[in-house]
N, C-alpha and C. Protein backbone atom coordinates (compact mmCIF):
# COMPACT_ATOMS: atom_id res chain seq x y z
N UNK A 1 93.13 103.87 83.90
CA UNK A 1 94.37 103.26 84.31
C UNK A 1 94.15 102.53 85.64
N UNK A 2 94.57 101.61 86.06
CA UNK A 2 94.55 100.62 87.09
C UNK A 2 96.34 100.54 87.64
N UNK A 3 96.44 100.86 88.87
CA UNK A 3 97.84 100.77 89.62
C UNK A 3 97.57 99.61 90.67
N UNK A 4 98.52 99.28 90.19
CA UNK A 4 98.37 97.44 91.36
C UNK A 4 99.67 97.79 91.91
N UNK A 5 99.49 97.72 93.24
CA UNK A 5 100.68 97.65 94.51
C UNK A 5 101.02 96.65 94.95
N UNK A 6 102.00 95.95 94.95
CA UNK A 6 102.62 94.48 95.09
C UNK A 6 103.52 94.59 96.30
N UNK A 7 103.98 93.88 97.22
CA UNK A 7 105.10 93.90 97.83
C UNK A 7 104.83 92.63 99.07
N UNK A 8 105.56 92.47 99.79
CA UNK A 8 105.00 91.78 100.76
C UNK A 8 104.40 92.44 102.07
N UNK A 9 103.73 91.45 102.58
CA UNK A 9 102.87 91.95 103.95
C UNK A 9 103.77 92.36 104.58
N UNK A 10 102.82 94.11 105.11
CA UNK A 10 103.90 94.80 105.58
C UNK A 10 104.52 95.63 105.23
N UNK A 11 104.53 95.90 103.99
CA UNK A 11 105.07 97.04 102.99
C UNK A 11 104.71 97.77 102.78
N UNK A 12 103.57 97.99 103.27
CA UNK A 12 102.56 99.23 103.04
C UNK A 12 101.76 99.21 102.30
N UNK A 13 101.25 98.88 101.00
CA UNK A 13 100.59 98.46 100.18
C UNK A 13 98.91 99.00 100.48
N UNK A 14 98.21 98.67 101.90
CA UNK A 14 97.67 99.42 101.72
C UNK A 14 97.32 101.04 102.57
N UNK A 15 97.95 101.15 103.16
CA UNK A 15 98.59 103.25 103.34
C UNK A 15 98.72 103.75 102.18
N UNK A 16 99.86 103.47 101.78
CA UNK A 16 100.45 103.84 100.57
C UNK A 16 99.14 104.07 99.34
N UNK A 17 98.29 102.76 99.16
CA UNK A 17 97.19 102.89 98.27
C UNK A 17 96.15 103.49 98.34
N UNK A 18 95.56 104.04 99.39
CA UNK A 18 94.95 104.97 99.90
C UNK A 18 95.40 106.57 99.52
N UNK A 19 96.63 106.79 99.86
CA UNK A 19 97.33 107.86 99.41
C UNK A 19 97.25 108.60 98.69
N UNK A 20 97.44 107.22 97.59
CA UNK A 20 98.01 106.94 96.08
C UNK A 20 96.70 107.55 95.34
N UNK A 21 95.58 106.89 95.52
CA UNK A 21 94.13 107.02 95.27
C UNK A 21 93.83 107.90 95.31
N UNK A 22 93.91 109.02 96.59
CA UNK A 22 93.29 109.98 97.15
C UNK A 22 94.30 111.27 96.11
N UNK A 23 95.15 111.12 95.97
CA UNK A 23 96.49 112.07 95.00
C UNK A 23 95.67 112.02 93.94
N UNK A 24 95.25 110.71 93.06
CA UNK A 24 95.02 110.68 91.51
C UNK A 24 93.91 110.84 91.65
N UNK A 25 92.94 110.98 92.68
CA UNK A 25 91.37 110.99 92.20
C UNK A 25 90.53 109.53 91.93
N UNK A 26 91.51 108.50 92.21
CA UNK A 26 90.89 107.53 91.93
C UNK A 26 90.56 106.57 92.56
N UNK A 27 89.56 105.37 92.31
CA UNK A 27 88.92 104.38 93.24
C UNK A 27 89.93 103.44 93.98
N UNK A 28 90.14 103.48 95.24
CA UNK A 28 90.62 102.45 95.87
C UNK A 28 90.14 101.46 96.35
N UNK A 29 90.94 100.12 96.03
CA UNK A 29 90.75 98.56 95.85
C UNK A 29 91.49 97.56 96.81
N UNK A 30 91.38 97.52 98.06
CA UNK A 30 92.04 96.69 98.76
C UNK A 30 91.92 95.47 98.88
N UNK A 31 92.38 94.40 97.99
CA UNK A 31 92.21 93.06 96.96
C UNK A 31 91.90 92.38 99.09
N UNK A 32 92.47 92.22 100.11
CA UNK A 32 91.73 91.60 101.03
C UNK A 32 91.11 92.14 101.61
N UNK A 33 90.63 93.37 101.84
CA UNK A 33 89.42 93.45 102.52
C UNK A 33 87.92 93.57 101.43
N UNK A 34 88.44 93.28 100.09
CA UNK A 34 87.15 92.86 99.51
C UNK A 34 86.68 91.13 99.73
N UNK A 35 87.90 90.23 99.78
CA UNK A 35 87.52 89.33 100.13
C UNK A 35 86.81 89.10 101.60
N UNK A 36 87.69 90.15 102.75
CA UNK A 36 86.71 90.13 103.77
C UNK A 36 85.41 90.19 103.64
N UNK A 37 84.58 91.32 103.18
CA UNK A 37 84.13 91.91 102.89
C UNK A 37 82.87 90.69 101.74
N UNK A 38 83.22 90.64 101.22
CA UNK A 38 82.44 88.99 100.25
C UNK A 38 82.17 87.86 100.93
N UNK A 39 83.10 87.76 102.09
CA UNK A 39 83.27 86.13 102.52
C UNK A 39 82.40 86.50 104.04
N UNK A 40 82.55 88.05 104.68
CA UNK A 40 81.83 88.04 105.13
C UNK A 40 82.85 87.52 106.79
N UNK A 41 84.13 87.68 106.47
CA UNK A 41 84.81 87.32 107.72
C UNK A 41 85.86 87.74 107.66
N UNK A 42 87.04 87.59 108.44
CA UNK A 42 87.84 88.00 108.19
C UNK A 42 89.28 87.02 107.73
N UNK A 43 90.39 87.24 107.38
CA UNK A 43 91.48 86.82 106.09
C UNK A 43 91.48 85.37 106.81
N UNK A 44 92.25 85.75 108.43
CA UNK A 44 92.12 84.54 109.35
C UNK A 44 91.61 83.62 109.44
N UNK A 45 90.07 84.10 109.54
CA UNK A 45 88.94 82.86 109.82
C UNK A 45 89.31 82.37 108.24
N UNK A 46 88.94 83.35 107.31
CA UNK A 46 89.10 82.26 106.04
C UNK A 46 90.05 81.04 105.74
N UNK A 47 91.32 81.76 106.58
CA UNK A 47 92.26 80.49 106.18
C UNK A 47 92.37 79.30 107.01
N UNK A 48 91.39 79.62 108.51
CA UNK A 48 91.06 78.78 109.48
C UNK A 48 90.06 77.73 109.01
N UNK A 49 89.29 78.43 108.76
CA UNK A 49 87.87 77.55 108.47
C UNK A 49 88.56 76.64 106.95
N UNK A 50 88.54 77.10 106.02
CA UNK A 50 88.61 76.85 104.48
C UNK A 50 90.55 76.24 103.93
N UNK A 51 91.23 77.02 104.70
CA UNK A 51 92.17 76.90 104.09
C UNK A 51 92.91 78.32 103.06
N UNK A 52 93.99 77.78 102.84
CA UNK A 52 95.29 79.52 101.95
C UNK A 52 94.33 78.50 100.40
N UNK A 53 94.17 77.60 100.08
CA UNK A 53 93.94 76.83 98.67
C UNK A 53 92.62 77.39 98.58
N UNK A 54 91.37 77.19 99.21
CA UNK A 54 90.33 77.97 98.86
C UNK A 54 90.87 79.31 99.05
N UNK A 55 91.23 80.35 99.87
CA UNK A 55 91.69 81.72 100.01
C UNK A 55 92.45 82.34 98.36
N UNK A 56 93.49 81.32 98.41
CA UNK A 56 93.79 82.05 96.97
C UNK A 56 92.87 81.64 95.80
N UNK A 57 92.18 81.24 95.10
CA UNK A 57 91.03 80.36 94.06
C UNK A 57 90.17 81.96 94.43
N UNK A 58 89.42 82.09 95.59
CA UNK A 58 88.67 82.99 95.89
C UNK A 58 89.37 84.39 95.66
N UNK A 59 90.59 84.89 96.28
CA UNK A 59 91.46 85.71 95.59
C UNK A 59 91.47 85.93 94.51
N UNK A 60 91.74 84.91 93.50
CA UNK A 60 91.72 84.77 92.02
C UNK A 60 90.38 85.29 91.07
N UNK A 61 89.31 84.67 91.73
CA UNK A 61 87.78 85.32 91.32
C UNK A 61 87.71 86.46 91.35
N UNK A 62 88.03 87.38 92.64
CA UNK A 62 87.57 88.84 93.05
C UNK A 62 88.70 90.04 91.96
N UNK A 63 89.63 88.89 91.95
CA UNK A 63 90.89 89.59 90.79
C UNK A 63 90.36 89.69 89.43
N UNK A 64 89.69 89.14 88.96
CA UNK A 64 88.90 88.85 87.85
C UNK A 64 88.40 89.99 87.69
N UNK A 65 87.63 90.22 88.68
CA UNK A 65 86.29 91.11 89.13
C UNK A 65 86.72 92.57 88.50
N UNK A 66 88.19 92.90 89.01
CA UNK A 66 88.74 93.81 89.43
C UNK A 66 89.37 94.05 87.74
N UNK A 67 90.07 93.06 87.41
CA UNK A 67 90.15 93.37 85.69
C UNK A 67 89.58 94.16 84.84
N UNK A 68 87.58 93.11 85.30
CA UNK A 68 86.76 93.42 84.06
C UNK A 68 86.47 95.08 84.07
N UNK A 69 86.82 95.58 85.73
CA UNK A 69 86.23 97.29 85.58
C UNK A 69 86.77 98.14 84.92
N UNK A 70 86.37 99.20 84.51
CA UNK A 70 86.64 99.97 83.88
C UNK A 70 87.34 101.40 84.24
N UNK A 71 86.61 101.38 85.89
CA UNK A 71 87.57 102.51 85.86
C UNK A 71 88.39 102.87 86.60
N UNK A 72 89.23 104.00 86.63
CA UNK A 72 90.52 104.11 87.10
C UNK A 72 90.33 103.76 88.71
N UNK A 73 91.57 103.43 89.37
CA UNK A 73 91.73 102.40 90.23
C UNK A 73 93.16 102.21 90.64
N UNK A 74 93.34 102.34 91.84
CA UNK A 74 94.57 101.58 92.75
C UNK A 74 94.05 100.77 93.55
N UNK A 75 95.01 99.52 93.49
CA UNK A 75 94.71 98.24 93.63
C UNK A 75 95.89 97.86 94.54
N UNK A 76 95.41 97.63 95.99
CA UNK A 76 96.81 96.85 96.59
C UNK A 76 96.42 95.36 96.95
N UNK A 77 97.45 94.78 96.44
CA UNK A 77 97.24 93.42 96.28
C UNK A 77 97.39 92.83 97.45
N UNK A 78 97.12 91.62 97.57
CA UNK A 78 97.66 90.99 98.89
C UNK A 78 99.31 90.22 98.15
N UNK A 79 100.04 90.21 99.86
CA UNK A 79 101.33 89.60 99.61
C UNK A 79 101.73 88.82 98.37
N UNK A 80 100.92 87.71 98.44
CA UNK A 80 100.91 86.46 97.77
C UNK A 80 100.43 86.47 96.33
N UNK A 81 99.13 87.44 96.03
CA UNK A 81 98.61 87.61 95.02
C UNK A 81 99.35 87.12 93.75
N UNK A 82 100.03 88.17 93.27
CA UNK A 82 100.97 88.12 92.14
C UNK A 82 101.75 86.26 91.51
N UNK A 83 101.88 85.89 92.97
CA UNK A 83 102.81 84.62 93.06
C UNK A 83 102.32 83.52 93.01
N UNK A 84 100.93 83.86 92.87
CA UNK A 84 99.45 82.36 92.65
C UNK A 84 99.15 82.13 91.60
N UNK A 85 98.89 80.77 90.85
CA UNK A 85 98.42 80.80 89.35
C UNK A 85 99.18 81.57 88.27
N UNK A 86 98.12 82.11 87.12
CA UNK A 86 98.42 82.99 86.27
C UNK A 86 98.22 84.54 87.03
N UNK A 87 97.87 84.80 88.21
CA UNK A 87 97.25 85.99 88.26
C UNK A 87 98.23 87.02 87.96
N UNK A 88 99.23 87.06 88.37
CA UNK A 88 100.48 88.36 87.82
C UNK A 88 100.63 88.69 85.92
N UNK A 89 100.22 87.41 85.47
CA UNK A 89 100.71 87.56 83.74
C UNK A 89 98.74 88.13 83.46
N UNK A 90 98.05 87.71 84.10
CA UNK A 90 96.80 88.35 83.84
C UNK A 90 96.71 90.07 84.21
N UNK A 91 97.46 90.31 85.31
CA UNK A 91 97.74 91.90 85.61
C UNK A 91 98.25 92.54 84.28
N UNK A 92 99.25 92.24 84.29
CA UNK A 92 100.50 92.47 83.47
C UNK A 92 99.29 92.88 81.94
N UNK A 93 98.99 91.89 81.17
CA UNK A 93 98.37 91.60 79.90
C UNK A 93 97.53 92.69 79.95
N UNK A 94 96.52 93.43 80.97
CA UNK A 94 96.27 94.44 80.96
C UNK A 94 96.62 96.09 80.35
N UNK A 95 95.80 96.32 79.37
CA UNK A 95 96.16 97.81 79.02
C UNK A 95 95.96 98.55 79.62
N UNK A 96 96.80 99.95 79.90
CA UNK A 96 96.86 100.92 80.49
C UNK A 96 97.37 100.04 82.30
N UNK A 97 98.01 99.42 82.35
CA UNK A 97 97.93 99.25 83.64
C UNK A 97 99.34 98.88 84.20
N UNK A 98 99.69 99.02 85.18
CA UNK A 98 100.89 100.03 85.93
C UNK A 98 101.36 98.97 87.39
N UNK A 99 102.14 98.18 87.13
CA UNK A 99 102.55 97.25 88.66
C UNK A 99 103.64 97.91 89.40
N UNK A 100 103.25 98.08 90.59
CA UNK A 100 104.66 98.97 91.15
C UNK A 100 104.75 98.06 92.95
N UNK A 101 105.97 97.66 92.66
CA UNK A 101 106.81 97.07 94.02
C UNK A 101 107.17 98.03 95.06
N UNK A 102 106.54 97.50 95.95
CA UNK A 102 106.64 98.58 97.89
C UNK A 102 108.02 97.39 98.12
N UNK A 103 109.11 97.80 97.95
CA UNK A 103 109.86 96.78 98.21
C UNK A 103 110.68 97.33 99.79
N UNK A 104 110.03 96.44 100.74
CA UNK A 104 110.86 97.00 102.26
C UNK A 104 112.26 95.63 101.74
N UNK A 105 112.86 96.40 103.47
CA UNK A 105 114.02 95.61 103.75
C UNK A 105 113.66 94.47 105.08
N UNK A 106 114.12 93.67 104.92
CA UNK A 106 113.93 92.25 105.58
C UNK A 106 113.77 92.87 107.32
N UNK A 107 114.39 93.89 107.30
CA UNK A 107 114.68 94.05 108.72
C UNK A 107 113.47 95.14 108.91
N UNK A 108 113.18 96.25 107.96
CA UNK A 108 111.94 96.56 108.14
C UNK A 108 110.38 95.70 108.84
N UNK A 109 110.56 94.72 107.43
CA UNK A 109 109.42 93.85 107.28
C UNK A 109 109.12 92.95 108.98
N UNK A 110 110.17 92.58 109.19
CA UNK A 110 110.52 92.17 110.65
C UNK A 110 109.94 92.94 111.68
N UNK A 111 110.16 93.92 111.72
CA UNK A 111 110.09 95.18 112.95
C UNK A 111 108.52 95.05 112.57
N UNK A 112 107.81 95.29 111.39
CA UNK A 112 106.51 95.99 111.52
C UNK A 112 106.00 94.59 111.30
N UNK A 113 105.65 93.62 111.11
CA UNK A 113 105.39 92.19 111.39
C UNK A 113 105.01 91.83 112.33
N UNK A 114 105.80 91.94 113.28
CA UNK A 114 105.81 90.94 114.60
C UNK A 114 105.41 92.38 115.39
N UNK A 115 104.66 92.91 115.06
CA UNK A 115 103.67 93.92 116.19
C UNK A 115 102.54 93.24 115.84
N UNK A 116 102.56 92.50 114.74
CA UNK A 116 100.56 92.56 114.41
C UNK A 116 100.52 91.33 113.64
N UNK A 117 101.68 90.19 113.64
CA UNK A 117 101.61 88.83 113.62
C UNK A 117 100.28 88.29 114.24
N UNK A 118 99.81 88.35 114.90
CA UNK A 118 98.58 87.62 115.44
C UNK A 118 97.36 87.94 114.54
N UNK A 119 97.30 89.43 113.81
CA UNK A 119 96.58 89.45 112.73
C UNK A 119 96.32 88.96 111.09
N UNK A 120 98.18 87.97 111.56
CA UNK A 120 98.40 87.83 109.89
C UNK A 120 99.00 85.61 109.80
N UNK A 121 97.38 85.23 109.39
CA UNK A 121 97.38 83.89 109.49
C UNK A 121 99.04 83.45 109.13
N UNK A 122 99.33 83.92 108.22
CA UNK A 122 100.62 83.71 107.17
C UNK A 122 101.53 83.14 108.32
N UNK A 123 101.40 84.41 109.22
CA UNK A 123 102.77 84.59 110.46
C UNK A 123 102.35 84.10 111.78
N UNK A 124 100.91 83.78 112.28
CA UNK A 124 101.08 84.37 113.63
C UNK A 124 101.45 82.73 114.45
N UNK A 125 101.92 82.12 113.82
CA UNK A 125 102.53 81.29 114.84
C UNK A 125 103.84 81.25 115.19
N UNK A 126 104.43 82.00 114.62
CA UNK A 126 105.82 82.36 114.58
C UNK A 126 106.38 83.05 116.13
N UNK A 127 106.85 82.35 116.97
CA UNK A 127 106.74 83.50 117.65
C UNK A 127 107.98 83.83 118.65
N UNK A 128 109.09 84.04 117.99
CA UNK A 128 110.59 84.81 117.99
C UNK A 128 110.44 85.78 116.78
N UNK A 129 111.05 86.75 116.72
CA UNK A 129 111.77 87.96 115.67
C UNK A 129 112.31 86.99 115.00
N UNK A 130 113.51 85.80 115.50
CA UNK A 130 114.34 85.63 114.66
C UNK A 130 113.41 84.60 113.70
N UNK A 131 112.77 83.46 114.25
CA UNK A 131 111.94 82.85 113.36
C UNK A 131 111.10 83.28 112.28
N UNK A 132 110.57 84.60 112.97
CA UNK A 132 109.58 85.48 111.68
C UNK A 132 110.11 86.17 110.56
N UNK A 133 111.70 86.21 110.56
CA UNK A 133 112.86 86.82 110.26
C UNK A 133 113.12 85.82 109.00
N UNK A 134 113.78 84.52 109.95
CA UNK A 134 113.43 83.77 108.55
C UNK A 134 112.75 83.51 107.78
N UNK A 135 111.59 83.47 108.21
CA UNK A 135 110.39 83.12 107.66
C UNK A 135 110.17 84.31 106.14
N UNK A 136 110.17 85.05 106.21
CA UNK A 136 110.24 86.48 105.52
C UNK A 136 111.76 86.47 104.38
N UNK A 137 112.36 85.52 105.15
CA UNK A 137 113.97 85.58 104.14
C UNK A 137 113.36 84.68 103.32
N UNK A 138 113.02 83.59 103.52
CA UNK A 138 112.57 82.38 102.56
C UNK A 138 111.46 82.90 101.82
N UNK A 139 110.28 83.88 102.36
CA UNK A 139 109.11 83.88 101.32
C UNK A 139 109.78 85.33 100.30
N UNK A 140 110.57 85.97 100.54
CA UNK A 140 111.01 87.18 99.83
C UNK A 140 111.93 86.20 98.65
N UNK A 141 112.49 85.48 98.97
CA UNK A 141 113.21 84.56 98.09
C UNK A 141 112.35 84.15 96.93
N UNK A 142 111.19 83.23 97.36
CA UNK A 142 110.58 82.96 96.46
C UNK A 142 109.45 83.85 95.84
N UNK A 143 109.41 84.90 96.12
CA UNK A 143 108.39 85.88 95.64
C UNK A 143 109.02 86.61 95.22
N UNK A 144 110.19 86.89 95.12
CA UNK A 144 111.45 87.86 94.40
C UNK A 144 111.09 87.91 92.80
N UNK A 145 110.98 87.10 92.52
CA UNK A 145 110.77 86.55 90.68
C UNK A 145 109.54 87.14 90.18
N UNK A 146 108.24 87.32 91.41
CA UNK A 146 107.49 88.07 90.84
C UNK A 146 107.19 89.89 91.32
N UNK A 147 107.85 89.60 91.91
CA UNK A 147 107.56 91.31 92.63
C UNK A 147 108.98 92.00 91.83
N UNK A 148 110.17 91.61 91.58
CA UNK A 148 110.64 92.13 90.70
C UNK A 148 110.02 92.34 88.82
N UNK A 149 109.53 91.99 88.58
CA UNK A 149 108.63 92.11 87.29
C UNK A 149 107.85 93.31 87.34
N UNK A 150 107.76 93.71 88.41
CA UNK A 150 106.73 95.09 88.45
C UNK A 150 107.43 96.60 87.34
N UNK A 151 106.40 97.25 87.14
CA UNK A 151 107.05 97.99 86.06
C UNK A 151 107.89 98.95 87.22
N UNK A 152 107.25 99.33 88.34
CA UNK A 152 108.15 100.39 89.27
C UNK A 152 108.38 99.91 90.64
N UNK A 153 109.92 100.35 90.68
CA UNK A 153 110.12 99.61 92.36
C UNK A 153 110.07 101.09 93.21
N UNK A 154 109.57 101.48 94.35
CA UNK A 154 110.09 102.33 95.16
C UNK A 154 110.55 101.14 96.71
N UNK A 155 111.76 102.05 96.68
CA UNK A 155 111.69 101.67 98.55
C UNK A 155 110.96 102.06 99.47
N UNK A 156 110.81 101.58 100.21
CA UNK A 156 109.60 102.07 101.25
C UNK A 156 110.39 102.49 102.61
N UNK A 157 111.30 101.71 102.53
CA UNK A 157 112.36 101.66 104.12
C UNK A 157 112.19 102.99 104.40
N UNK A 158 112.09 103.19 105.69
CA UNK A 158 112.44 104.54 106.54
C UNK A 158 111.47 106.29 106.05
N UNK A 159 110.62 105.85 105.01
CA UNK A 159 110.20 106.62 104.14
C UNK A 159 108.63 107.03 104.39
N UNK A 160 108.03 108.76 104.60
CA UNK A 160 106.16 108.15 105.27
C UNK A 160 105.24 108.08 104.03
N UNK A 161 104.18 107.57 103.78
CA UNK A 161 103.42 106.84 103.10
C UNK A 161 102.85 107.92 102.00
N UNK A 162 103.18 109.09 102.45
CA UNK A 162 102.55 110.43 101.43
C UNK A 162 104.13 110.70 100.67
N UNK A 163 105.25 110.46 101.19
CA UNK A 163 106.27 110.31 100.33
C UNK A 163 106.68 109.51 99.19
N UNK A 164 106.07 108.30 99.34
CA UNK A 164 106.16 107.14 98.53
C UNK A 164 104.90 106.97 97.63
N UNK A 165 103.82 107.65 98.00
CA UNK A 165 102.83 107.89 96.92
C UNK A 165 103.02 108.96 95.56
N UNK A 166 103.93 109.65 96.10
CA UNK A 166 104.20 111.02 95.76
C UNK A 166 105.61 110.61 94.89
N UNK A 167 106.00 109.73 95.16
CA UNK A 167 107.27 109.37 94.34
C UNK A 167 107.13 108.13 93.26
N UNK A 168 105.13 107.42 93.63
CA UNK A 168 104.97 106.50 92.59
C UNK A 168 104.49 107.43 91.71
N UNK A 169 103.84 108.68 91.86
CA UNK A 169 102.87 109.56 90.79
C UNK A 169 104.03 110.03 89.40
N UNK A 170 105.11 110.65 90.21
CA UNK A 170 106.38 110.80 89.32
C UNK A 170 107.02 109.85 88.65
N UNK A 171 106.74 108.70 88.97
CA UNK A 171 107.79 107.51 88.20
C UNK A 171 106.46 106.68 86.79
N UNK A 172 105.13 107.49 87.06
CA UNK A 172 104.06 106.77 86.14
C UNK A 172 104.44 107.10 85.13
């Protein structure tokens, strides 16, 4: 079985997947720090040097990667993942395999954001709450269509990361 964690940056996705992993016994897959990890730099430089258009294409490859294995596996995706290309209907088409939404609240996502915006190309030029605020209203908007598709939503708001692992194991 393969569990893919979706939500946006910030949601926990990967705490939570670690958790999650360590509960079921199984291999954990943190879809960007394998690209770190391949590219040999980090998310930043990639999108500095190369660009988000090579970043996701390269995303897309290592997702591949992650398909063809065989064995069991939690998988936290990056933000965007799901919302690029075919890659969400390629998750999905998968047997035995399990999409579950870390869905925070805008005002969450906000608060834990803009501590560590400077780590996250996406955001870090943003630099008011309220701007990063919007910024997060508009991309939750358009990523709504695919992070709702997930087979399980938990909330994450206000909730610690061994709680919400513990409440995806029950909803499998």
């Amino acid at each position: 079985m393969k569990i893919f964690l979706t939500g946006y940056m910030g949601s926990g996705k990967s705490v939570v997947g670690e958790k999650l992993a360590k509960n079921l016994k199984f291999k954990y897959v943190d879809l960007d720090d394998q690209i770190e990890v391949i590219q040999g730099k980090s998310i930043h430089d990639i999108f500095e040097d190369r660009g988000e258009l090579y970043f996701r294409k390269l995303e897309s490859q290592i997702l591949d990667d992650i398909l063809q294995n065989n064995s069991d596996m939690v998988i936290s995706l990056g933000g965007g993942t799901p919302c690029y290309g075919d890659n969400f209907e390629r998750i999905c088409e998968q047997k035995d395999a399990k999409t579950v939404y870390l869905k925070a609240s805008i005002q969450t996502l906000t608060e834990r954001l803009f501590l560590e915006k400077v780590h996250r190309p996406v955001i870090s030029h943003l630099e008011t709450r309220e701007a990063l605020e919007e910024f997060i209203r508009k991309h939750l908007f358009e990523r709504a269509y695919y992070y709702s598709q997930s087979d399980i939503t938990v909330n994450v708001d206000e909730k610690e990361p061994a709680f919400i692992a513990d409440q995806i194991i029950e909803k499998l």
